[in-house]
N, C-alpha and C. Protein backbone atom coordinates (compact mmCIF):
# COMPACT_ATOMS: atom_id res chain seq x y z
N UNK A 1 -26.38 -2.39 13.49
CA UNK A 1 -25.00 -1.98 13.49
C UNK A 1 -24.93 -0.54 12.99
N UNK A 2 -24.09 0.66 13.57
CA UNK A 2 -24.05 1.56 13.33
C UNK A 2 -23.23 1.56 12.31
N UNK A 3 -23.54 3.31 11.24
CA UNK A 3 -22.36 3.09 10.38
C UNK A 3 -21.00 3.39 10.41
N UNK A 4 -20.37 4.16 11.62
CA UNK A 4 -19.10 3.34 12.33
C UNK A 4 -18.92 1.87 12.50
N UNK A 5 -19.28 1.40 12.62
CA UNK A 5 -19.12 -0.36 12.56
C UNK A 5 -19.48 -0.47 11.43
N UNK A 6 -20.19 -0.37 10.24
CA UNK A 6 -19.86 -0.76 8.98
C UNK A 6 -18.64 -0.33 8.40
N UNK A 7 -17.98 1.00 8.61
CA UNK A 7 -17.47 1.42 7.87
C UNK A 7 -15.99 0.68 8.51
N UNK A 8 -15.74 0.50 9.28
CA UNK A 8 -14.68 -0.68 10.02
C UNK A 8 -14.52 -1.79 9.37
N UNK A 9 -15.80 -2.36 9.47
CA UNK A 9 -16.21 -3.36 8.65
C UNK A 9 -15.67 -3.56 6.97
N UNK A 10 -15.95 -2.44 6.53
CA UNK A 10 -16.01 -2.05 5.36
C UNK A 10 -14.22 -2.30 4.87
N UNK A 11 -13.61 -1.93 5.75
CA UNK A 11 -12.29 -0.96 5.83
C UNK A 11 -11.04 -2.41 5.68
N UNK A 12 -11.80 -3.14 6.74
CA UNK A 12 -11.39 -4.54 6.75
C UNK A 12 -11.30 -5.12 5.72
N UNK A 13 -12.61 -5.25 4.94
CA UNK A 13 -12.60 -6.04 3.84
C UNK A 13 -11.43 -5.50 2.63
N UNK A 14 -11.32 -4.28 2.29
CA UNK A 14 -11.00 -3.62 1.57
C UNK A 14 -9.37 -4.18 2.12
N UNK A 15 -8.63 -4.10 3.39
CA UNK A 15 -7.36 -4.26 3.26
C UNK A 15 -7.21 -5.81 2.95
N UNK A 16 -8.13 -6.59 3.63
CA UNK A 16 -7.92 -7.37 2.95
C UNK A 16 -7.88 -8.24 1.70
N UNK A 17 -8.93 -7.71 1.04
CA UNK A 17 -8.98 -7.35 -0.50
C UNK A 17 -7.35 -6.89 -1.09
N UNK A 18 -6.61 -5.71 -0.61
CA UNK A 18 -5.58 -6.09 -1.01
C UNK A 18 -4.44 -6.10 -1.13
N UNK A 19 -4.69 -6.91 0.33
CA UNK A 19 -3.03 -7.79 0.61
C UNK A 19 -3.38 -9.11 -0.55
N UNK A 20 -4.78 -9.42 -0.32
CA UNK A 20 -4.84 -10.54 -1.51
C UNK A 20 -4.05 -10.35 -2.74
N UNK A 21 -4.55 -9.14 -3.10
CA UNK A 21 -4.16 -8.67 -4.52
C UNK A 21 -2.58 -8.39 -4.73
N UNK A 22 -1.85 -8.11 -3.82
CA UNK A 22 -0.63 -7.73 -3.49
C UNK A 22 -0.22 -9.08 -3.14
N UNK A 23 -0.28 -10.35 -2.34
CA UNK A 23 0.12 -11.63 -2.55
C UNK A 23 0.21 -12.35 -3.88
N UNK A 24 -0.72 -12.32 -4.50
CA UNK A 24 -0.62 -12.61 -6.21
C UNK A 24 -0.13 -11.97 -6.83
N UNK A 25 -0.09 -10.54 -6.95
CA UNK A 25 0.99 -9.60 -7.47
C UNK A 25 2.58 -9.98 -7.25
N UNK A 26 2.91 -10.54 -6.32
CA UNK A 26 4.32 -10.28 -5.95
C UNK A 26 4.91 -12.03 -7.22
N UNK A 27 5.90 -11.11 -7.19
CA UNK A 27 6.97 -12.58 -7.72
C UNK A 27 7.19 -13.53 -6.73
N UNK A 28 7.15 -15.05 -7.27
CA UNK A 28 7.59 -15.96 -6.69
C UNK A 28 8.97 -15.73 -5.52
N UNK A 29 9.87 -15.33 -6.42
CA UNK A 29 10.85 -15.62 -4.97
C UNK A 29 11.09 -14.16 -4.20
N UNK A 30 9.71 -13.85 -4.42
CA UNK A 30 9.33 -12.32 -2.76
C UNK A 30 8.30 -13.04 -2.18
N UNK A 31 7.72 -13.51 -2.46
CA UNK A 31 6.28 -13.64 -2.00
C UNK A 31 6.70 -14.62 -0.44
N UNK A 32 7.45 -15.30 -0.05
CA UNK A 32 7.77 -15.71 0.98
C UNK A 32 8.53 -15.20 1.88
N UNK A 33 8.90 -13.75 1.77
CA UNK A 33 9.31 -12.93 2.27
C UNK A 33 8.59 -12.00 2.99
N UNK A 34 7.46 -12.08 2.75
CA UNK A 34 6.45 -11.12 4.12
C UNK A 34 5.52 -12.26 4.50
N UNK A 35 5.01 -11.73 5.79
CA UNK A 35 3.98 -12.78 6.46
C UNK A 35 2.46 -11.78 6.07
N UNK A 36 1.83 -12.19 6.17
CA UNK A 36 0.43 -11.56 5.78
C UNK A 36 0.11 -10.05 6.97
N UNK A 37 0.88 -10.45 8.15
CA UNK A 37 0.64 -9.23 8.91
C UNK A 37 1.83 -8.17 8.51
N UNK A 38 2.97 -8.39 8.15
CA UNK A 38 3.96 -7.39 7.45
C UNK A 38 3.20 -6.93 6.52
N UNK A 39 2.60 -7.58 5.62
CA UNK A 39 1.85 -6.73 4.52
C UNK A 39 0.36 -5.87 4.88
N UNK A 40 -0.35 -6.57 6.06
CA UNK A 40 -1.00 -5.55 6.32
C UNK A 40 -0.08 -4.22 7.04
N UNK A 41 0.73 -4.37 7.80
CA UNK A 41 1.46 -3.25 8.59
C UNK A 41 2.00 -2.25 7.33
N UNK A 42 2.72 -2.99 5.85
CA UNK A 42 2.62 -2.09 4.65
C UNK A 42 1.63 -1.22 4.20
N UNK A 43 0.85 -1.78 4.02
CA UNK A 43 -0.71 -1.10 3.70
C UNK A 43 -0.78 -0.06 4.13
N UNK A 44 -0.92 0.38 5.41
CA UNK A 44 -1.06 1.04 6.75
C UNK A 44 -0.25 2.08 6.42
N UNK A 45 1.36 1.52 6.32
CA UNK A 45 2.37 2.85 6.23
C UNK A 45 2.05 3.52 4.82
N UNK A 46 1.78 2.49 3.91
CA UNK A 46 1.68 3.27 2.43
C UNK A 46 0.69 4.37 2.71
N UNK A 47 -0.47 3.69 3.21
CA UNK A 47 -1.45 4.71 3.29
C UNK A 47 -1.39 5.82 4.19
N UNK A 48 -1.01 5.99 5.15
CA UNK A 48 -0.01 6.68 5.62
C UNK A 48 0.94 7.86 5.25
N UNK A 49 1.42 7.53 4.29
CA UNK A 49 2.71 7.65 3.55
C UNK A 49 1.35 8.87 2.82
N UNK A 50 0.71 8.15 2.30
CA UNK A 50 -0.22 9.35 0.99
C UNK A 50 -0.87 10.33 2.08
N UNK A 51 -1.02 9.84 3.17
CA UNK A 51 -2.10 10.87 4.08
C UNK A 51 -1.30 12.31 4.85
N UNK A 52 -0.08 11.76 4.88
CA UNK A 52 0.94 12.88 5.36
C UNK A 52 1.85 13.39 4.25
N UNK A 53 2.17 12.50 3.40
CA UNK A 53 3.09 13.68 2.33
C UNK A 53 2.99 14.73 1.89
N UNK A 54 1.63 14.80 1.22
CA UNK A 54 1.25 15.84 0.59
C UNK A 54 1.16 15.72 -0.87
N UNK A 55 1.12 14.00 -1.30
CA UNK A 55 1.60 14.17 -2.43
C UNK A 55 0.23 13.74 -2.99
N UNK A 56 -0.79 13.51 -2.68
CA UNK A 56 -2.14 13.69 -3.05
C UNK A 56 -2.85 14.77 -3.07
N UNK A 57 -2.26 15.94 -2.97
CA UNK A 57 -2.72 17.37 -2.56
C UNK A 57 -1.91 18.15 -4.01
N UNK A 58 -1.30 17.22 -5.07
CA UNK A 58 -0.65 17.54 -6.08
C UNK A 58 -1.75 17.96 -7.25
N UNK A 59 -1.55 19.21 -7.80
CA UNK A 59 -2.64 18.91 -9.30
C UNK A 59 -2.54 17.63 -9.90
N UNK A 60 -3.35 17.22 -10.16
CA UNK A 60 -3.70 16.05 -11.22
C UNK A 60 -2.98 16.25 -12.62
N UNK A 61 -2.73 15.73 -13.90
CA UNK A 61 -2.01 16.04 -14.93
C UNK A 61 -3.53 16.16 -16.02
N UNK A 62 -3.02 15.87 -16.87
CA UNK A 62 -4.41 16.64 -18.18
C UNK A 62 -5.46 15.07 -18.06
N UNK A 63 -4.66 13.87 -17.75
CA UNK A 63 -5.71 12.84 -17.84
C UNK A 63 -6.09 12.52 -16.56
N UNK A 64 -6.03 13.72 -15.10
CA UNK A 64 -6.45 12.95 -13.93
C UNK A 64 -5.57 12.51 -13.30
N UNK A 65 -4.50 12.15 -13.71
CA UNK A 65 -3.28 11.42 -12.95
C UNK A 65 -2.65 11.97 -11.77
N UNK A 66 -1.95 11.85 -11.01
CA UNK A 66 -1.49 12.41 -9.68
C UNK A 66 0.24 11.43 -9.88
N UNK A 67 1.07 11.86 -9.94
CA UNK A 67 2.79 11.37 -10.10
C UNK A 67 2.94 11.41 -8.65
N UNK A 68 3.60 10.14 -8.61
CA UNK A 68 3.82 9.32 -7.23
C UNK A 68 4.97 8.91 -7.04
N UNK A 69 5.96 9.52 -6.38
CA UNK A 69 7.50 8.50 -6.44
C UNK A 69 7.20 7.50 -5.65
N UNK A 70 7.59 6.38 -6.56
CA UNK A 70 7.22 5.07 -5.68
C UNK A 70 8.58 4.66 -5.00
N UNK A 71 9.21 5.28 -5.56
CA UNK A 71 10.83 4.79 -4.76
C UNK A 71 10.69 5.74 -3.32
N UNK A 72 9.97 7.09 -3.41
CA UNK A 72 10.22 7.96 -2.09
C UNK A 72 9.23 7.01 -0.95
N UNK A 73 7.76 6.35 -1.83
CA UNK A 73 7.21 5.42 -0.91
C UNK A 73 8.21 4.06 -0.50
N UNK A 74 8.43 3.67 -0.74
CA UNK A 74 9.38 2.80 -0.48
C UNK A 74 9.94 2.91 0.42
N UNK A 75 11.29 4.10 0.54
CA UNK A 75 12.02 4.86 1.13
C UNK A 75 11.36 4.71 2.99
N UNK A 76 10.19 5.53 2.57
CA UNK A 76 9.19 5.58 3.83
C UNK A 76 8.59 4.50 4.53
N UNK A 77 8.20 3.58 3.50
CA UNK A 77 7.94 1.98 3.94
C UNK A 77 9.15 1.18 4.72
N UNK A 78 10.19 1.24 4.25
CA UNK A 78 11.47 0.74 4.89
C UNK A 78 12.09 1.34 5.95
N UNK A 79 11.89 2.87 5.98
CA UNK A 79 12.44 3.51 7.55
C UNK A 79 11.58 3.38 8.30
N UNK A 80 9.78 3.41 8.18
CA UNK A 80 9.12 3.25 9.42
C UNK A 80 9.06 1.57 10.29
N UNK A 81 9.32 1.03 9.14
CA UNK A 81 9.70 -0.32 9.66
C UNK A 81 10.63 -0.71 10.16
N UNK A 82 11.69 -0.06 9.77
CA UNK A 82 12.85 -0.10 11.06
C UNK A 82 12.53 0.42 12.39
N UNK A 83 12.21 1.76 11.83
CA UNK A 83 11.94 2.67 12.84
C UNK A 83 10.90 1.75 14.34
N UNK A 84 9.80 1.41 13.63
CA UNK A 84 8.75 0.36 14.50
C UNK A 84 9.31 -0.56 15.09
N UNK A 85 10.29 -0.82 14.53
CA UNK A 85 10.79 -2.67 14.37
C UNK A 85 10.09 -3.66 13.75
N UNK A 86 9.70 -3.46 12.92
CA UNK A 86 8.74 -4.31 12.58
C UNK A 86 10.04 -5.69 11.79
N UNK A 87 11.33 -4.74 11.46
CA UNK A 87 11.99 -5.67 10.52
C UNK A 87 12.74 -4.70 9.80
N UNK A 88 13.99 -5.26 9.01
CA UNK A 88 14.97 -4.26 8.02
C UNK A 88 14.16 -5.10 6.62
N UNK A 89 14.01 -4.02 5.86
CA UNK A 89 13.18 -5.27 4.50
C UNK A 89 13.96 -4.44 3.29
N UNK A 90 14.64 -5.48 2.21
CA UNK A 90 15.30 -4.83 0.99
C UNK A 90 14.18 -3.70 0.61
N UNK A 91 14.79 -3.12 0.14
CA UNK A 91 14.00 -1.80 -1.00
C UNK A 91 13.20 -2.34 -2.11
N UNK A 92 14.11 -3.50 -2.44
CA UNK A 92 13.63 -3.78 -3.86
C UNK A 92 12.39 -4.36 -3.41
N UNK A 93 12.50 -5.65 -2.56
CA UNK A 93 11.27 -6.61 -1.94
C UNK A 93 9.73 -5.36 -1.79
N UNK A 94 10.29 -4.42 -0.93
CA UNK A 94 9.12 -3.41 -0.56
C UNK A 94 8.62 -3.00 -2.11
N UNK A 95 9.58 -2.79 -3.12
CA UNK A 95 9.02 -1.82 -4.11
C UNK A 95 7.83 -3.00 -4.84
N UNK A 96 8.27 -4.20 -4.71
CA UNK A 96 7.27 -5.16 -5.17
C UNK A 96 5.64 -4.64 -4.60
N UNK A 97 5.67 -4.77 -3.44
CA UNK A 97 4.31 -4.47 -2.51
C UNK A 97 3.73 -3.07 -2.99
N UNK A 98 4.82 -2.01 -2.68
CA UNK A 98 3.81 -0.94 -3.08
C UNK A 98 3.54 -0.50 -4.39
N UNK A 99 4.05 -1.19 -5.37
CA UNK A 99 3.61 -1.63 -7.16
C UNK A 99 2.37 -2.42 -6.90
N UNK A 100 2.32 -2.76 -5.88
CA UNK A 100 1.00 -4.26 -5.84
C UNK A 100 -0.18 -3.17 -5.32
N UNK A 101 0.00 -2.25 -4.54
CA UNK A 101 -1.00 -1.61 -4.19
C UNK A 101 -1.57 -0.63 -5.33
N UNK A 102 -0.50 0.05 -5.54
CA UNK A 102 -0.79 0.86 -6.72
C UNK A 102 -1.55 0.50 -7.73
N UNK A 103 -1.21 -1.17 -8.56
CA UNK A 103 -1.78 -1.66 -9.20
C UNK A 103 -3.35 -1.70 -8.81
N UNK A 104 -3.71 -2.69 -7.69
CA UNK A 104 -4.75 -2.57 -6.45
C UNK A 104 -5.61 -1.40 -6.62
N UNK A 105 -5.30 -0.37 -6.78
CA UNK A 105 -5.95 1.06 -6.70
C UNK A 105 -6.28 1.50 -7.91
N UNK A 106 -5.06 1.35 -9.20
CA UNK A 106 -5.45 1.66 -10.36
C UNK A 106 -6.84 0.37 -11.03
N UNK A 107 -6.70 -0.68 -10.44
CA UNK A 107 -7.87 -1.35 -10.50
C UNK A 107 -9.37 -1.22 -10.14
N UNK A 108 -9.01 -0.37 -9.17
CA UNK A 108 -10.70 -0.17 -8.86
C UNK A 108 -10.78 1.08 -9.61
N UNK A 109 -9.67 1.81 -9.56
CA UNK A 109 -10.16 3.07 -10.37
C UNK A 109 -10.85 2.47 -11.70
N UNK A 110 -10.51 1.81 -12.55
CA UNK A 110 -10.81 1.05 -13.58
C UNK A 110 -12.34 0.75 -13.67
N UNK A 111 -12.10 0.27 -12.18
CA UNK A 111 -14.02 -0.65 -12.01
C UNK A 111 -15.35 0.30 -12.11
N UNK A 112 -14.75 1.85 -11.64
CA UNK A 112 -15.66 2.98 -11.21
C UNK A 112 -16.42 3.45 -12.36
């Protein structure tokens, strides 16, 4: 297998790694509110969302940190999903998910 096909491979595991983490993250009465492919299609836009903003292209603060409006992600999570059709989804419901990723991320940062 080439390492294009691992890294696919790779890429897979990792989202699914965590929508997992983002299904257990969420509160009980959200968590029946996305289907497992809405939350991968989240993933996607979040990541997305960091690859076009510009807001990873921010200096870091004195401990490394990078400031993230999670409400402007949100914002972006909820219009491209209209926009797609994927669905109209509360703000609040979305802000659950992309707290779940964030978390998700500050976790592996952790692991490194």
């Amino acid at each position: 297998m080439g390492d294009f096909e691992q890294d696919l491979l790779q890429d897979a595991a990792d989202d699914a790694r965590t929508v997992e983490f983002i299904k257990n993250y969420l509160p009980q009465d959200v968590k029946g509110k996305f289907t497992d492919d809405e939350l991968y299609y989240f993933l996607d836009v979040i990541v997305d969302y960091y690859a076009t903003s510009g807001v990873l292209d921010a200096a870091p603060d004195e401990e490394g940190f990078i400031d993230i409006d999670l409400d402007e992600v949100v914002k972006y999570v909820v219009e491209q999903a209209h926009k797609d059709k994927i669905g109209d989804f509360d703000p609040e419901d979305v802000l659950w998910v992309v707290q779940g990723e964030a978390e998700f991320s500050d976790s592996l940062d952790e692991e490194e």
